[in-house]
Protein backbone atom coordinates (compact mmCIF):
# COMPACT_ATOMS: atom_id res chain seq x y z
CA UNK A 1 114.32 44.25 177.94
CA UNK A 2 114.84 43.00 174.94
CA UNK A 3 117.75 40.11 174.04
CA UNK A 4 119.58 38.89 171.09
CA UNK A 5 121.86 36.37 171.25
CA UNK A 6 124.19 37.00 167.53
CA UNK A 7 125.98 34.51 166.45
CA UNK A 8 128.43 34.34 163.39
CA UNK A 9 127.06 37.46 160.95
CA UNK A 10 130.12 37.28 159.31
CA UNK A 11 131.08 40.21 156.90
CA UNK A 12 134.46 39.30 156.34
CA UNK A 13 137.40 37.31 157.04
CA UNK A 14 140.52 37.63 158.43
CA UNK A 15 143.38 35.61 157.01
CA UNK A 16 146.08 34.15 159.26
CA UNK A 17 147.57 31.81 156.90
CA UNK A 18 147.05 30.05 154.01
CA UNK A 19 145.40 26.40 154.73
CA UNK A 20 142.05 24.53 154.95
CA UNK A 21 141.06 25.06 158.56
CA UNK A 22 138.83 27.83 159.88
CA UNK A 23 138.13 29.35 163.27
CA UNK A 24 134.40 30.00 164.05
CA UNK A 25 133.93 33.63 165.85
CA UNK A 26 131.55 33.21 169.21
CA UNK A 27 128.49 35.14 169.89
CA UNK A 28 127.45 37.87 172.00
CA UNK A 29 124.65 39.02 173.62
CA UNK A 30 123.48 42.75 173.37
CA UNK A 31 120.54 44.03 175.36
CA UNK A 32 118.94 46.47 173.74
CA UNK A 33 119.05 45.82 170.11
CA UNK A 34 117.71 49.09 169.43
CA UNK A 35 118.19 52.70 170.26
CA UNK A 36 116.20 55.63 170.34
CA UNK A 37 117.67 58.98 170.86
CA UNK A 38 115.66 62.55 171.43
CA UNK A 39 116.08 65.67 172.82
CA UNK A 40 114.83 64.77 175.65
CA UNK A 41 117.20 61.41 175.86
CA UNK A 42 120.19 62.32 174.03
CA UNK A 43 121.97 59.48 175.67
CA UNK A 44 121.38 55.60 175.79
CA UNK A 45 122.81 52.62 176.97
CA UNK A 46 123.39 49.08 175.86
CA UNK A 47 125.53 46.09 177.54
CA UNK A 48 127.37 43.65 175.31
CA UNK A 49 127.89 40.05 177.05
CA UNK A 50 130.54 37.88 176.03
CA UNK A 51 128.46 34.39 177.06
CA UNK A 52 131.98 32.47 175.11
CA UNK A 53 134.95 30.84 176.81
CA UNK A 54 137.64 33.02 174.69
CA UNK A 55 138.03 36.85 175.29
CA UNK A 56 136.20 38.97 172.19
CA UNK A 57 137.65 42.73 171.65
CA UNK A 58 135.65 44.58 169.27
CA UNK A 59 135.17 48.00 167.71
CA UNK A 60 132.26 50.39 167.20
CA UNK A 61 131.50 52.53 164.29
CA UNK A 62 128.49 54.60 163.68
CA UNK A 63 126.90 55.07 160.53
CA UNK A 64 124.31 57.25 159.13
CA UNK A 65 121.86 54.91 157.44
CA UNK A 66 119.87 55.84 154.13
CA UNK A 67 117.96 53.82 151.63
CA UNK A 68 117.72 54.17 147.68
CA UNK A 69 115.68 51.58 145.97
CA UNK A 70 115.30 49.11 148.47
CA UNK A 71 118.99 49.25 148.94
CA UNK A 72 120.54 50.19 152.48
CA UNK A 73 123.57 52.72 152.38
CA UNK A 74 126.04 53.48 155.08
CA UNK A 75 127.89 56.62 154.97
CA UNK A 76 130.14 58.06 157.72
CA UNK A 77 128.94 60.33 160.40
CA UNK A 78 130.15 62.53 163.20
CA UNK A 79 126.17 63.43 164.95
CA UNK A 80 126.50 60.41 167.03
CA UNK A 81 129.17 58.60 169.35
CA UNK A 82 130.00 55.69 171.32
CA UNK A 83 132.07 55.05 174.46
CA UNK A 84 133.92 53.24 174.07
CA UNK A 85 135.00 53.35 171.04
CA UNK A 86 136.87 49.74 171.66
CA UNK A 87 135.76 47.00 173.78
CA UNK A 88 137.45 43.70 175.28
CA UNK A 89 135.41 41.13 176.78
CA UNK A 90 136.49 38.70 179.11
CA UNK A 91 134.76 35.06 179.17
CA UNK A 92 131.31 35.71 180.67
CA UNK A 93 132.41 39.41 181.13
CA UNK A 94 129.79 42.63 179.60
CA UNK A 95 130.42 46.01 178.82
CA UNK A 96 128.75 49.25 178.98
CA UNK A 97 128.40 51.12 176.09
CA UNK A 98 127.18 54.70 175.33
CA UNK A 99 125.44 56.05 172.62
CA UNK A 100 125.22 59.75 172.43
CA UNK A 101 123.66 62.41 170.24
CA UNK A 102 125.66 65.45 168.90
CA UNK A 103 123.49 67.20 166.85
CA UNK A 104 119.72 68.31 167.10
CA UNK A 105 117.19 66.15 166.09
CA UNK A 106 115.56 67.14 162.81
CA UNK A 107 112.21 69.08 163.17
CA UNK A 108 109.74 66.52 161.28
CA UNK A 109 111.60 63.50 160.54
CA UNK A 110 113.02 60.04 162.43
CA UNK A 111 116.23 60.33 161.57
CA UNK A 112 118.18 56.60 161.16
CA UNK A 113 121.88 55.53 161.55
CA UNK A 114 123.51 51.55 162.43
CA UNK A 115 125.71 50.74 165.38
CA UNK A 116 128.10 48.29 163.74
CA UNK A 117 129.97 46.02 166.45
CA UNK A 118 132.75 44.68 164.57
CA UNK A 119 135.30 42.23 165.82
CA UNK A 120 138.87 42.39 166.50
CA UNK A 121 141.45 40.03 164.95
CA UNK A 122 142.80 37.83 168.23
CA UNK A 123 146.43 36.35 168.73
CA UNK A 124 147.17 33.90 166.90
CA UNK A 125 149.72 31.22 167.37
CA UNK A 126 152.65 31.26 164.82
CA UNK A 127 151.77 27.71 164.13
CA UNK A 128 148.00 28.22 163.03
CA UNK A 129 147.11 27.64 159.35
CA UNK A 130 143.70 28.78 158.28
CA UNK A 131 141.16 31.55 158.61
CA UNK A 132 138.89 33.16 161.04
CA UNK A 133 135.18 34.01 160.63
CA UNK A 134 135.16 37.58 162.01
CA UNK A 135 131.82 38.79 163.38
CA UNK A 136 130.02 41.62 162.34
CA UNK A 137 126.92 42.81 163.69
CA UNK A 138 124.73 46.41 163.79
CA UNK A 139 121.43 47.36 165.66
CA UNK A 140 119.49 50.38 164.02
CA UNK A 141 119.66 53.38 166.00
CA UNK A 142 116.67 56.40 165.62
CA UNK A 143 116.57 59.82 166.37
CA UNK A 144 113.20 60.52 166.78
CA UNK A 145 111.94 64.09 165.72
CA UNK A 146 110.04 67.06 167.63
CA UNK A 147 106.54 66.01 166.70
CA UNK A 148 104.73 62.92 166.78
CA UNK A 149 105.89 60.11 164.03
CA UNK A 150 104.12 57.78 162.60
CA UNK A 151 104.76 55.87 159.51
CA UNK A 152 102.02 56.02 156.62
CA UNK A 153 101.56 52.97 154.50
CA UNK A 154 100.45 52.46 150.73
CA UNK A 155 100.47 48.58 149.78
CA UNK A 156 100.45 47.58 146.30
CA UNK A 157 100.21 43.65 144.34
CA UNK A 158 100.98 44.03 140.98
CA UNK A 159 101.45 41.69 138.43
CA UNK A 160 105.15 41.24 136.59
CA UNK A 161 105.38 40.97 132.82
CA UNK A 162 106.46 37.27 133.98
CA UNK A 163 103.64 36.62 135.57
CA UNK A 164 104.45 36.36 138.85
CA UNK A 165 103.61 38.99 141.27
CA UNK A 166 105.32 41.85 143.74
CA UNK A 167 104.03 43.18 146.67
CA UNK A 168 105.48 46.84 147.34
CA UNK A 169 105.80 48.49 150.35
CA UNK A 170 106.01 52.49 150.52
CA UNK A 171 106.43 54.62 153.68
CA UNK A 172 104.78 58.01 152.73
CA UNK A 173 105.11 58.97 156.94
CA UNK A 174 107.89 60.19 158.92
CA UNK A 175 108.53 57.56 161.04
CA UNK A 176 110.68 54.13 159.68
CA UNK A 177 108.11 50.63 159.74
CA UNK A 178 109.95 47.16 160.04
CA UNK A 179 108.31 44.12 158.28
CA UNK A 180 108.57 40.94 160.72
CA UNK A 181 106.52 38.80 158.51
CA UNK A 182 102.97 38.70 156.23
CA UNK A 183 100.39 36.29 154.41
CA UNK A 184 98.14 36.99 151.62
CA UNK A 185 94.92 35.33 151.73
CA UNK A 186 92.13 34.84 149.35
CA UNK A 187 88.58 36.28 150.41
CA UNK A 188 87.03 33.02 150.56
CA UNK A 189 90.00 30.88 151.69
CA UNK A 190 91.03 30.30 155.48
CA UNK A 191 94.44 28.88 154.55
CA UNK A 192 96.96 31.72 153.17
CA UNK A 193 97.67 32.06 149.63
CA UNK A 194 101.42 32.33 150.42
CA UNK A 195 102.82 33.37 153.83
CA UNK A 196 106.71 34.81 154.06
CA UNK A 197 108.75 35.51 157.32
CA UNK A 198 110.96 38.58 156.97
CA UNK A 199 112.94 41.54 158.61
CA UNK A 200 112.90 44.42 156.80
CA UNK A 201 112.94 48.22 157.23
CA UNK A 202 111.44 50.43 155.33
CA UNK A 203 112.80 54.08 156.07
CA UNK A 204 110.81 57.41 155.53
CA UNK A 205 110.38 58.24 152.12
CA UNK A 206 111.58 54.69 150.83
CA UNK A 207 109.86 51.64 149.41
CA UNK A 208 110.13 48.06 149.38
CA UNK A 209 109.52 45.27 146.99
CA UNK A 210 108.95 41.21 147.56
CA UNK A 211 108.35 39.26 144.79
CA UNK A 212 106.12 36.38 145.63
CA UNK A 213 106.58 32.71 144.83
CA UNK A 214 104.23 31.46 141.85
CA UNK A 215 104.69 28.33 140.45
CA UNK A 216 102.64 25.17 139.05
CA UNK A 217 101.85 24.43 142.32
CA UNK A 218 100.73 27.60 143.67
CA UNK A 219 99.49 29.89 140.93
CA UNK A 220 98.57 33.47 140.76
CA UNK A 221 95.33 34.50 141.53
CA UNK A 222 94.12 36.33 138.62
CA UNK A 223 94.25 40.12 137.98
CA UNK A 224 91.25 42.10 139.85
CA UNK A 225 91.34 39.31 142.84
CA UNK A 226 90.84 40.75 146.36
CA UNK A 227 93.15 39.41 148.77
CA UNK A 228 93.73 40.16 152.87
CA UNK A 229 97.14 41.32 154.13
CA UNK A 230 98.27 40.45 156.98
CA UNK A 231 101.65 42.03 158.46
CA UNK A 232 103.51 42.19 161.64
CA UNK A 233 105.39 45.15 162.42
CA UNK A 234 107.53 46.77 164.80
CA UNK A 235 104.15 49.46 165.38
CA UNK A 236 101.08 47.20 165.29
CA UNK A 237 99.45 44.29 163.49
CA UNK A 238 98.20 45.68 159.93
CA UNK A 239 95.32 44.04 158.16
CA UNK A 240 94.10 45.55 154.78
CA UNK A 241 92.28 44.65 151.28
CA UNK A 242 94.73 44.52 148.52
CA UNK A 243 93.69 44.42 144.85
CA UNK A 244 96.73 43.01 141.99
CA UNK A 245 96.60 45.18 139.33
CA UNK A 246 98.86 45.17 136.30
């Protein structure tokens, strides 16, 4: 199974006092770091670890998940919970945790939502002058539809009035397609053109853009130039021609 040790995604802060020192949150471990939900497994588990030396107590919110323009957006929800809601670890303690579906999945589409995990403000001593980091994590959960899904992808290099260039991403299937990393490579060359790690999502329906690093040092190939992408994914390896184009 698959294991993610999160440390310090910090999405906000909570303020004990005014002063200058600041209290680092810990990190947890959460096996899986996805979930997929059907109608044939409306339920599914995960167990959060508390590897630290302090207790943790955090709270769970579920989120449907959407994307507009490359953008992600989080609205609130009511066809999924988890149990429970709040959790308290101990030092070295885990936790159980539930996620289960409350609505039927949608004919011909994934559906998406986020799990945030979201940590609790602890006691603090009446003495203590600073701020703590507060953690703030989320694993993408899926709802995957009757029929088979698959995501369908149309690549595009174009050329920016600037001259640098953007790679675009968009998912004509109707299943989502995460981006681990990619390289462009000339034709002719063995060493990539320009190689980028990255973790990105691209949802049904949606697109993404990167725009790629051209300077003095590594210039754009010119417009009409062939070049080989090469992507990891969540799915497969993908390896196609791409052509920039205006």
């Amino acid at each position: 199974m698959l294991k993610k040790i999160l440390k310090q995604a910090t999405c906000g802060l909570f303020f004990a006092l005014t002063g200058i020192n600041v209290l680092n949150a810990g990190a947890i471990g959460v096996t899986p770091v996805r979930v997929t939900l059907s109608a044939n497994q409306k339920v599914s588990a995960l167990t959060v670890t508390n590897p630290g030396t302090e207790p943790m107590s955090m709270q769970l919110e579920l989120m449907n998940w959407s994307q507009q323009e490359g953008e992600d957006i989080f609205t609130a929800t009511r066809d999924l919970l988890a149990n429970p809601p709040i959790i308290t670890l101990p030092p070295g303690g885990s936790q159980l945790i539930r996620v289960g579906l409350r609505r039927a999945p949608d004919m011909e589409r994934e559906l998406s939502y986020r799990l945030f995990l979201q940590q609790l403000p602890p006691p603090v001593s009446p003495d203590f002058q600073g701020a703590y980091m507060m953690m703030r994590i989320s694993l993408p959960v899926f709802i995957l539809p009757k029929v088979e899904t698959k995501p369908a992808l149309r690549w595009q290099l174009a050329q920016t009035p600037q001259g640098a260039l953007k790679l675009s991403l968009r998912n004509n299937g109707n299943a989502h397609i995460q981006i681990k990393n990619f390289k462009l490579s000339l034709l002719d060359k063995l060493q990539p053109w320009v190689t980028q790690q990255t973790s990105v999502y691209v949802l049904p329906g949606q697109s993404h853009d990167w725009l790629l690093p051209v300077n003095s040092e590594n210039p754009a190939p010119s417009l009409g130039t062939n070049l080989k992408l090469i992507a990891q994914t969540d799915a497969d390896n993908i390896e196609v021609k791409i052509k920039i184009v205006p």
